[in-house]
C-alpha atoms as a PDB file:
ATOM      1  CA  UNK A   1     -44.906 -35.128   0.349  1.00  0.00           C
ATOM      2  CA  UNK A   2     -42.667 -31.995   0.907  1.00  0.00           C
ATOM      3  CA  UNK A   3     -41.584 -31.208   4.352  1.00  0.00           C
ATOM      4  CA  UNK A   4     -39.014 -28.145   5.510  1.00  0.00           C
ATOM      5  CA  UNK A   5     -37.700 -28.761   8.761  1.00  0.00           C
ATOM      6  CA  UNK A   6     -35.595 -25.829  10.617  1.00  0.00           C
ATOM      7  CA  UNK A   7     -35.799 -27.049  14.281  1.00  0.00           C
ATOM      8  CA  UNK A   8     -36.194 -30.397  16.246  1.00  0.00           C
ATOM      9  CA  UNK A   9     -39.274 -28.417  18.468  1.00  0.00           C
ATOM     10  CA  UNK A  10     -41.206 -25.611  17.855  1.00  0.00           C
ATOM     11  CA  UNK A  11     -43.831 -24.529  20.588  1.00  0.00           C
ATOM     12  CA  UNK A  12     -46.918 -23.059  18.985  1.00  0.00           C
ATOM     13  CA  UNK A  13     -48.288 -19.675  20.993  1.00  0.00           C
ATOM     14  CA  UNK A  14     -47.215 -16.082  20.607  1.00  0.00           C
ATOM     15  CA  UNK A  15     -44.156 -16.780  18.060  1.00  0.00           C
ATOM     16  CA  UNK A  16     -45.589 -19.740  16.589  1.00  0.00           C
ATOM     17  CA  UNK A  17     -48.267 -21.049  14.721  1.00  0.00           C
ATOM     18  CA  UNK A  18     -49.089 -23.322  11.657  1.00  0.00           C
ATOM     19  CA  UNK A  19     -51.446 -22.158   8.715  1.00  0.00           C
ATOM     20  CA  UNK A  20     -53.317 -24.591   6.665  1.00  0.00           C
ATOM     21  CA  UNK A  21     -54.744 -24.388   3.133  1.00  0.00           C
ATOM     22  CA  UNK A  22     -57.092 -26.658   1.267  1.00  0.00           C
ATOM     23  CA  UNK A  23     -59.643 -25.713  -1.553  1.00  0.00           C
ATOM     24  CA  UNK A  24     -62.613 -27.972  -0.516  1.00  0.00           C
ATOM     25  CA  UNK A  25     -64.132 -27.736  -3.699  1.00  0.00           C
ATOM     26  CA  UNK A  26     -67.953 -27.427  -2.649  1.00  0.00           C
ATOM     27  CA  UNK A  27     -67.609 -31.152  -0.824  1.00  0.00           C
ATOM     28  CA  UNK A  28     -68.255 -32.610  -4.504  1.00  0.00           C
ATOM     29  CA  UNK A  29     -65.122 -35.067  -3.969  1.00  0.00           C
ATOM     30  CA  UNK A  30     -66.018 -35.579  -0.231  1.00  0.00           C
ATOM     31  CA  UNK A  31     -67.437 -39.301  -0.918  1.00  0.00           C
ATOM     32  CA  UNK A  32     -67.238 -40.235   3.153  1.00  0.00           C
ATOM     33  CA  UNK A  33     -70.344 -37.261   3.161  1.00  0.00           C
ATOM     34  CA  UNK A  34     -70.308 -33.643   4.839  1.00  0.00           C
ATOM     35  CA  UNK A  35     -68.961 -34.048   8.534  1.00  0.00           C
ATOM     36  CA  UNK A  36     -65.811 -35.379   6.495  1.00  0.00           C
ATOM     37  CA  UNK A  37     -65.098 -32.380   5.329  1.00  0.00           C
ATOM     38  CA  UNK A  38     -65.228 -31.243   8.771  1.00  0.00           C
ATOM     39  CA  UNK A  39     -63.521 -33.587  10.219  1.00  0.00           C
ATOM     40  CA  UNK A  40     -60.435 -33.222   7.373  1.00  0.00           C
ATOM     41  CA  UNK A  41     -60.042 -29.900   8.441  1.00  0.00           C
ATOM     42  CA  UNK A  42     -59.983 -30.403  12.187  1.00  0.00           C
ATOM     43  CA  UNK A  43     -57.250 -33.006  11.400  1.00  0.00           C
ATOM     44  CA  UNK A  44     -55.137 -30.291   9.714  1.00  0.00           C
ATOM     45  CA  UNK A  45     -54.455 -29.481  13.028  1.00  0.00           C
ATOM     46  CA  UNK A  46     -54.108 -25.361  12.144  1.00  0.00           C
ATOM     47  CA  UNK A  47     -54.348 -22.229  14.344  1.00  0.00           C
ATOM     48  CA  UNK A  48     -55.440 -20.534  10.828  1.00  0.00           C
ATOM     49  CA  UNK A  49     -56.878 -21.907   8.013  1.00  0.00           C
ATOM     50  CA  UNK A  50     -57.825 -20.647   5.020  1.00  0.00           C
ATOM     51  CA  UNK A  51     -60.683 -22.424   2.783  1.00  0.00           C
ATOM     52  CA  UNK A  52     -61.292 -22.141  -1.180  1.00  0.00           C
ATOM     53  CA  UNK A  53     -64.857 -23.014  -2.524  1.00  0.00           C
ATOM     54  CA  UNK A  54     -65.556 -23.221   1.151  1.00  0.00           C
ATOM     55  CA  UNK A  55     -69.835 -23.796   0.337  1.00  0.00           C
ATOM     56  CA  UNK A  56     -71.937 -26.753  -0.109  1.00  0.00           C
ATOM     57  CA  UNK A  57     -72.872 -26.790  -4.053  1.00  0.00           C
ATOM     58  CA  UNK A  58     -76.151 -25.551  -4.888  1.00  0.00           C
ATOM     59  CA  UNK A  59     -76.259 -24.001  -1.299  1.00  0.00           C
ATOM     60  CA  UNK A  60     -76.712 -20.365  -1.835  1.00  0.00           C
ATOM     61  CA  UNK A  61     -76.604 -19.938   1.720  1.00  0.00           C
ATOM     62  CA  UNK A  62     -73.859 -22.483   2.864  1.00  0.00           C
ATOM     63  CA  UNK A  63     -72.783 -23.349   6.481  1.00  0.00           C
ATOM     64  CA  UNK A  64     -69.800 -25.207   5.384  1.00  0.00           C
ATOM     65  CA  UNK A  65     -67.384 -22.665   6.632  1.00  0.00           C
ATOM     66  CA  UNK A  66     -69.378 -22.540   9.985  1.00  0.00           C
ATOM     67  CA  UNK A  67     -69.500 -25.706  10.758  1.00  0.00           C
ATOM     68  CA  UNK A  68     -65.486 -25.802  10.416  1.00  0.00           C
ATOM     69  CA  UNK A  69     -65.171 -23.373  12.400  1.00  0.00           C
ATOM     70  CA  UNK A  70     -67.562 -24.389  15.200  1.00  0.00           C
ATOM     71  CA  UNK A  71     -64.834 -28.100  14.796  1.00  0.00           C
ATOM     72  CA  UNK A  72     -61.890 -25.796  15.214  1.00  0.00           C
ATOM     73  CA  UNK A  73     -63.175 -23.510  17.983  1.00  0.00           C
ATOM     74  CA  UNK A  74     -62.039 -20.785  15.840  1.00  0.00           C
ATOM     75  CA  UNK A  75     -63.332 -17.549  14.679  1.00  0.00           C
ATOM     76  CA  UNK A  76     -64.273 -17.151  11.186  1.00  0.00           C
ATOM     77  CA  UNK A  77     -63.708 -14.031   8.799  1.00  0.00           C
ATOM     78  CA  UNK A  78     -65.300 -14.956   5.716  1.00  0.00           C
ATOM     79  CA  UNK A  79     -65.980 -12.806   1.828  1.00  0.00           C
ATOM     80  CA  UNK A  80     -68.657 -13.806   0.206  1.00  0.00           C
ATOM     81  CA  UNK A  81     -69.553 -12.923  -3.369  1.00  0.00           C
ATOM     82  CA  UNK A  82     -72.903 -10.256  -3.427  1.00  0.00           C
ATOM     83  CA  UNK A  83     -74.080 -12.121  -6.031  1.00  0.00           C
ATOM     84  CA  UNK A  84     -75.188 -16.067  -7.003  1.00  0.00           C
ATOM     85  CA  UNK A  85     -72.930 -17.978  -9.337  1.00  0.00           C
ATOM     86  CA  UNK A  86     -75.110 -19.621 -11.674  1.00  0.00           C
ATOM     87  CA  UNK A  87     -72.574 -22.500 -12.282  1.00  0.00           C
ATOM     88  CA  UNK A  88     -73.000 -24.061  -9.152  1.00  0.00           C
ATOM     89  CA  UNK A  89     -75.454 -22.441  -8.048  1.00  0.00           C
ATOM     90  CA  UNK A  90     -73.623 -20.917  -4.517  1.00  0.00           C
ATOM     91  CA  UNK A  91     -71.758 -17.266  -3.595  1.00  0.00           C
ATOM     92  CA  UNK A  92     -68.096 -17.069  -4.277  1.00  0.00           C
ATOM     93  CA  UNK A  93     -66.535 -17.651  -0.648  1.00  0.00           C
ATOM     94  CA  UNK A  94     -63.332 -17.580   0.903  1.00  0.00           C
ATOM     95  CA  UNK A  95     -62.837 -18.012   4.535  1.00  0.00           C
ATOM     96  CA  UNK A  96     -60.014 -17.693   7.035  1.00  0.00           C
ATOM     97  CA  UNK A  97     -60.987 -19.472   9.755  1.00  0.00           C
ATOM     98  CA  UNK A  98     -58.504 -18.103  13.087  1.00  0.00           C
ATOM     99  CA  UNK A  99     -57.880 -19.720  17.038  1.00  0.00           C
ATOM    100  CA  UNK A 100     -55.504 -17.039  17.313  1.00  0.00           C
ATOM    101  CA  UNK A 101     -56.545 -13.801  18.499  1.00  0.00           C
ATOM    102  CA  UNK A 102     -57.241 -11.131  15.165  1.00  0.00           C
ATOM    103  CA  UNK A 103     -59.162  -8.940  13.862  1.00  0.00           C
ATOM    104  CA  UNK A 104     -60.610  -8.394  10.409  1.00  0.00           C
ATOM    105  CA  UNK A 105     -59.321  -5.672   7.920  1.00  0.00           C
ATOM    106  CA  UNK A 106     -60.371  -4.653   4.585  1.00  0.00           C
ATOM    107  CA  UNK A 107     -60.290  -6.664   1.676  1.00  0.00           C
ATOM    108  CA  UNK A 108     -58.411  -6.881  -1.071  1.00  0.00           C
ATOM    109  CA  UNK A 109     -60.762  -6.817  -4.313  1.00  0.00           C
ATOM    110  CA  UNK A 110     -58.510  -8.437  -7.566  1.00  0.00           C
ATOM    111  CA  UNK A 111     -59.803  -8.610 -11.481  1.00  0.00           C
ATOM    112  CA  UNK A 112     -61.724 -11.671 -11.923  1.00  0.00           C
ATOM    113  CA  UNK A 113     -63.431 -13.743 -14.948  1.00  0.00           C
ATOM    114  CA  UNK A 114     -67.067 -12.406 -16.120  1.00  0.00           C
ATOM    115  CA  UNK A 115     -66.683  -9.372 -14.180  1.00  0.00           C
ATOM    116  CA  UNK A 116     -67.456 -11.381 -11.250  1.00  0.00           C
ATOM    117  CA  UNK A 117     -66.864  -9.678  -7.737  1.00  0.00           C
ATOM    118  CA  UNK A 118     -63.568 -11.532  -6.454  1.00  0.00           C
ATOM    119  CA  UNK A 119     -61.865 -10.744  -3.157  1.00  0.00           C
ATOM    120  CA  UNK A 120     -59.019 -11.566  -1.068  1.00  0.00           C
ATOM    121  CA  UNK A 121     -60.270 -11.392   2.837  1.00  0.00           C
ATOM    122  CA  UNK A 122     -57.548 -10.181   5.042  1.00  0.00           C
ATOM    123  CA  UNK A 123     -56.887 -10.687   9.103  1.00  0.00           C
ATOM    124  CA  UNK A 124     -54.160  -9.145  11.075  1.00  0.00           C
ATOM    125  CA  UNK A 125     -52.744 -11.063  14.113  1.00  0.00           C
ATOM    126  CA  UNK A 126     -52.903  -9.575  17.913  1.00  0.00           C
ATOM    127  CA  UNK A 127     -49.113  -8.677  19.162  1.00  0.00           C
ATOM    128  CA  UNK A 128     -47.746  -9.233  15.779  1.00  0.00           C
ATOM    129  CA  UNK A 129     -49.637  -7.370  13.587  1.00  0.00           C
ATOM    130  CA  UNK A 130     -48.903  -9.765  11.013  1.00  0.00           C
ATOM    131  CA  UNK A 131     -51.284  -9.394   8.055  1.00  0.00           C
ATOM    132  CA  UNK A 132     -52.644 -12.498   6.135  1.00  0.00           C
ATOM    133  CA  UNK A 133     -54.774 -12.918   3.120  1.00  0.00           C
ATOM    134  CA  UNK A 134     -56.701 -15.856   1.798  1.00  0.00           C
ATOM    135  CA  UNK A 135     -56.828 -15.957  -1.780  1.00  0.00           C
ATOM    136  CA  UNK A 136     -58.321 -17.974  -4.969  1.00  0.00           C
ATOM    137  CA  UNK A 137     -57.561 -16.979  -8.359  1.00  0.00           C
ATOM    138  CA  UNK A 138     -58.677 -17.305 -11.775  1.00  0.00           C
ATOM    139  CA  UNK A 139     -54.976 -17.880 -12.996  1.00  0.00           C
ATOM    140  CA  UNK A 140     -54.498 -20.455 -15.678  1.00  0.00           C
ATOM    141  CA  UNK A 141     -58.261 -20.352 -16.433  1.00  0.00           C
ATOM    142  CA  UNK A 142     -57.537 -16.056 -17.485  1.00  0.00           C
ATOM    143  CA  UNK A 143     -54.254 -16.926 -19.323  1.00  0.00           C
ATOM    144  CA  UNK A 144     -56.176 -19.483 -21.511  1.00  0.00           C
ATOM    145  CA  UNK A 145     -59.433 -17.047 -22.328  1.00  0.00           C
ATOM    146  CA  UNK A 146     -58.623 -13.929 -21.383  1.00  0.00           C
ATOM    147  CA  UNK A 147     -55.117 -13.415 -21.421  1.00  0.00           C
ATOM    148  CA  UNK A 148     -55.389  -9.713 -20.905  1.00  0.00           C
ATOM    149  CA  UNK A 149     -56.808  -9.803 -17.735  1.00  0.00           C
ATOM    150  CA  UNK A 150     -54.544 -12.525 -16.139  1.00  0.00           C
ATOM    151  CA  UNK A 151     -52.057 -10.209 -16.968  1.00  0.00           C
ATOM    152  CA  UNK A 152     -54.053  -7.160 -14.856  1.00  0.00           C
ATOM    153  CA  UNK A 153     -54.556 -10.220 -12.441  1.00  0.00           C
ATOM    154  CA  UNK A 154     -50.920 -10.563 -11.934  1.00  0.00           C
ATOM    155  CA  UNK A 155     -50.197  -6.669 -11.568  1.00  0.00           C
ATOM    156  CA  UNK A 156     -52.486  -6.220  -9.123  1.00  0.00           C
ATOM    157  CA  UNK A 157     -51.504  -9.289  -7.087  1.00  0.00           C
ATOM    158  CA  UNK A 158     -47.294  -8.154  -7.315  1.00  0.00           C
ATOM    159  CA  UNK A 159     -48.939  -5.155  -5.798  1.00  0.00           C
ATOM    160  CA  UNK A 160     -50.850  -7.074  -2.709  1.00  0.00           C
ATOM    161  CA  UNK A 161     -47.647  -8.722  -2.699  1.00  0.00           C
ATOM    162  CA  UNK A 162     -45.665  -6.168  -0.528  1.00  0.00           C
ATOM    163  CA  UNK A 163     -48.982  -5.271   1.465  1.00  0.00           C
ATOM    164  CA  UNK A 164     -49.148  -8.773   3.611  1.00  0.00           C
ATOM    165  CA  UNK A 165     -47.106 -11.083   5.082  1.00  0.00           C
ATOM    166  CA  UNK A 166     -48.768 -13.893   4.363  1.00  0.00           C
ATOM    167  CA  UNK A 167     -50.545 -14.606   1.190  1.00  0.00           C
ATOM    168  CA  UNK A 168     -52.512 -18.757   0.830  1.00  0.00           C
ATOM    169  CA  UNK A 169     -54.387 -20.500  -0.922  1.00  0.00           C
ATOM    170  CA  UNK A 170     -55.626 -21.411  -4.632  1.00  0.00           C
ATOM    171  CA  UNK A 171     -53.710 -19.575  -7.003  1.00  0.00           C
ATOM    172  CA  UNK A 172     -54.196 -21.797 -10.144  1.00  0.00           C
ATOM    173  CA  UNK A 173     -50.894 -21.103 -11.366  1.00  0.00           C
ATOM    174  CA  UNK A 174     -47.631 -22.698 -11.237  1.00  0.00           C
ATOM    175  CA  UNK A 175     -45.097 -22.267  -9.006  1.00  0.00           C
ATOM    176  CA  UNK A 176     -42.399 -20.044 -11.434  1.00  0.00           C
ATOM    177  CA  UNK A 177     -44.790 -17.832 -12.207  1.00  0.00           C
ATOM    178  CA  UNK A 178     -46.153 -17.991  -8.655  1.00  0.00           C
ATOM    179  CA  UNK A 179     -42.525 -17.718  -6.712  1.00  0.00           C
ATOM    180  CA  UNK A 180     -41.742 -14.421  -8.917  1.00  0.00           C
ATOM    181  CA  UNK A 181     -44.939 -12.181  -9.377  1.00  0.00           C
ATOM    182  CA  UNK A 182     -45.053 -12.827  -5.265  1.00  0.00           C
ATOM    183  CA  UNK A 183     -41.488 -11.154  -4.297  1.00  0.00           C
ATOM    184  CA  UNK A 184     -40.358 -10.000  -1.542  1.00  0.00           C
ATOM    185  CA  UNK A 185     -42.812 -12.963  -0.549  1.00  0.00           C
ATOM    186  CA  UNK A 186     -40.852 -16.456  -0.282  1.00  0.00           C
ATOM    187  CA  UNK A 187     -42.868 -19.731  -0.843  1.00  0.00           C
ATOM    188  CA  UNK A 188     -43.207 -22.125   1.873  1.00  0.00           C
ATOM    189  CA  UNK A 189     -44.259 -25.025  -0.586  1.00  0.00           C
ATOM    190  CA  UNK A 190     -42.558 -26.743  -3.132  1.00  0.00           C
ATOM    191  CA  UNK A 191     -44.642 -30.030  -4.736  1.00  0.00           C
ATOM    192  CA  UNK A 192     -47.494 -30.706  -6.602  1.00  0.00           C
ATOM    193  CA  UNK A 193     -50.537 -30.448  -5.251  1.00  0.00           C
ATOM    194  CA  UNK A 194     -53.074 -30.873  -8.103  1.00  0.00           C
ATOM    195  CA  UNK A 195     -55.071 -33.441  -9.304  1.00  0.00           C
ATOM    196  CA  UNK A 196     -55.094 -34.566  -6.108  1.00  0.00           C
ATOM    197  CA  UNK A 197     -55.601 -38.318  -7.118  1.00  0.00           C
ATOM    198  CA  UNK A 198     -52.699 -37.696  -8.831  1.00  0.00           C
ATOM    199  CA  UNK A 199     -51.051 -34.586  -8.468  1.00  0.00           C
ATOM    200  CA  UNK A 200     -48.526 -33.516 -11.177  1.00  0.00           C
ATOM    201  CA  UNK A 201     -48.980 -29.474 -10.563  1.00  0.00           C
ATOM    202  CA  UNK A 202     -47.967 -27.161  -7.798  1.00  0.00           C
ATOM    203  CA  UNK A 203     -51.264 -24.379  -7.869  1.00  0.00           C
ATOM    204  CA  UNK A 204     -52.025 -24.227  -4.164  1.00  0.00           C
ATOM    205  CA  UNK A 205     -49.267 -22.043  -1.982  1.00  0.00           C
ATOM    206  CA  UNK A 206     -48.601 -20.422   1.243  1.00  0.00           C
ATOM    207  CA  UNK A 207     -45.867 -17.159   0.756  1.00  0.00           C
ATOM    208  CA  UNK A 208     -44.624 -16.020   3.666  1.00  0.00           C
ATOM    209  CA  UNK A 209     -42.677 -12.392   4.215  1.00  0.00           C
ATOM    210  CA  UNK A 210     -39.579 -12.376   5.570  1.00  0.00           C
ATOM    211  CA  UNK A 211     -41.063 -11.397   9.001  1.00  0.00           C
ATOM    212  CA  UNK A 212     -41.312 -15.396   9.384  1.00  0.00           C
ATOM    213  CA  UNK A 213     -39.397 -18.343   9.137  1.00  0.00           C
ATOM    214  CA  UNK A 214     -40.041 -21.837   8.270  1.00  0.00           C
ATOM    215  CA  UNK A 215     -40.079 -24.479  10.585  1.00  0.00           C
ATOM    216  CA  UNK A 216     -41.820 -27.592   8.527  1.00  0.00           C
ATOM    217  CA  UNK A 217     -44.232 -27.578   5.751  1.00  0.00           C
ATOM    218  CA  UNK A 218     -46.296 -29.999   4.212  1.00  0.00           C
ATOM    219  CA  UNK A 219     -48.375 -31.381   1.226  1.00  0.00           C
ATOM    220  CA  UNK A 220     -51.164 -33.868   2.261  1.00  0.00           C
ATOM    221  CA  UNK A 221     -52.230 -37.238   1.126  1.00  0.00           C
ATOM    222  CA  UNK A 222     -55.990 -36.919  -0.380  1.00  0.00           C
ATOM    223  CA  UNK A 223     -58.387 -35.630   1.808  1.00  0.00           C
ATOM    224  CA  UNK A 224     -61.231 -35.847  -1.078  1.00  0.00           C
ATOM    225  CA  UNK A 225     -61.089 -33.105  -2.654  1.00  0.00           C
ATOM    226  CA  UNK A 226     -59.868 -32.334  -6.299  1.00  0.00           C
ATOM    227  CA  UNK A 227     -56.893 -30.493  -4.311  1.00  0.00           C
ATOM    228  CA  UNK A 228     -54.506 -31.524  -1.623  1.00  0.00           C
ATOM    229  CA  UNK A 229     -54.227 -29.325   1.653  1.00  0.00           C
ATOM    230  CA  UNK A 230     -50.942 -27.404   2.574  1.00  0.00           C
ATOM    231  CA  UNK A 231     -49.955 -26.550   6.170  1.00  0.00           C
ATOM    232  CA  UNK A 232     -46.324 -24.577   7.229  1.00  0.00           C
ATOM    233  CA  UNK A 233     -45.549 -24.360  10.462  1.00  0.00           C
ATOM    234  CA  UNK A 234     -44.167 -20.730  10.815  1.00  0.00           C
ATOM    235  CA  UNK A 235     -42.131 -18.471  13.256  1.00  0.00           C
ATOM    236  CA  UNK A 236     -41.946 -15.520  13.968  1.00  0.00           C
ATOM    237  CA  UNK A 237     -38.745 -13.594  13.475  1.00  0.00           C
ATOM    238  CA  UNK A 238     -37.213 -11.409  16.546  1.00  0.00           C
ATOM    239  CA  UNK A 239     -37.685  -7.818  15.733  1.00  0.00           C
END
């Protein structure tokens, strides 16, 4: 698995931290049952992490992000979809789930498939100010059926690009495309992470600003889910 290493030891605190990403998808791969979700996440071992598909499927009104959070200790700054996906059946969620001190700002609404309501929910650090979104796009899925849009998709995310300093999570694209519709964003991942019983693709990624550096980062081994998680552990730079 890919690992970045800039230091021999990094404390975590007010300069440090390590942000994780996984996209859960709904616990449907979770064969160990529910708390093992749970439990995977704890083990990420992140002062943020940010969750894709973070519900139980056919739970309109899912505590899956909840009871993460309640395992981390952390506080949890969620967007859920107004309306019911009748797919699954659940509401669209992301969630960033913080230890760190932060507060919620507003989110960051992107074109989506079916005229679904799709956000980005944003957090900005205490002392740093650094701003961070979680994100899950439509990506590949747009490009194949509705090319026009992915290509709104991508205009609007260059855009978001330059507004945060930290942009994770399920992008479902691949890294070229990724690494250049994000600049001035960097990515700190560089492997495949998808199928994750056999991963092949690189569509889950953690871009960072130039604000922070890169101590380590990691792919992980199969959690359970049809993704693998990502973690960095980042620092920040001396203004």
């Amino acid at each position: 698995m890919d690992e970045i290493s800039t230091s021999d030891t990094v404390e975590r605190g007010v300069n440090a931290f390590r942000i994780a990403s996984w996209n859960v998808h709904m616990g449907l791969h979770n064969d160990g049952g529910r708390n093992d979700i749970v439990t995977e996440c704890k083990k990420l071992d992140a002062d943020i992490l940010v969750l894709q598909e973070a519900w139980w499927y056919g739970e309109d009104d899912s505590d899956l992000a909840e009871s993460v959070a309640a395992a981390m200790g952390g506080e949890l700054y969620r967007y859920t979809s107004p309306t019911t996906m009748r797919r699954y059946p659940a509401q669209w969620t992301v969630a960033i789930i913080s230890t760190l001190p932060a507060e919620r700002i507003e989110d960051t609404e992107l074109p989506s498939m079916f005229g679904r309501e799709r956000k980005m929910p944003r957090i900005r650090l205490a002392g740093s100010g650094l701003v961070i979104a979680g994100a899950h796009l439509d990506g590949i899925h747009a490009a194949r059926t509705r090319p026009k849009l992915w290509l709104r998709q991508r205009r609007e995310f260059r855009r978001h690009a330059a507004e945060n300093d930290i942009i994770t999570g399920d992008l479902n694209m691949w890294s070229p495309v990724v690494n250049r519709d994000a600049q001035p964003l960097r990515n700190a991942i560089s492997d495949a992470t998808w199928p994750a019983h056999r991963p092949h693709s690189q569509i889950d990624h953690i871009l960072i600003s130039d604000r922070l550096d890169i101590s380590e980062s990691q792919v992980h081994p199969n959690m359970g889910s049809d993704h693998l998680a990502v973690s960095a552990l980042l620092r920040i730079r001396p203004t």
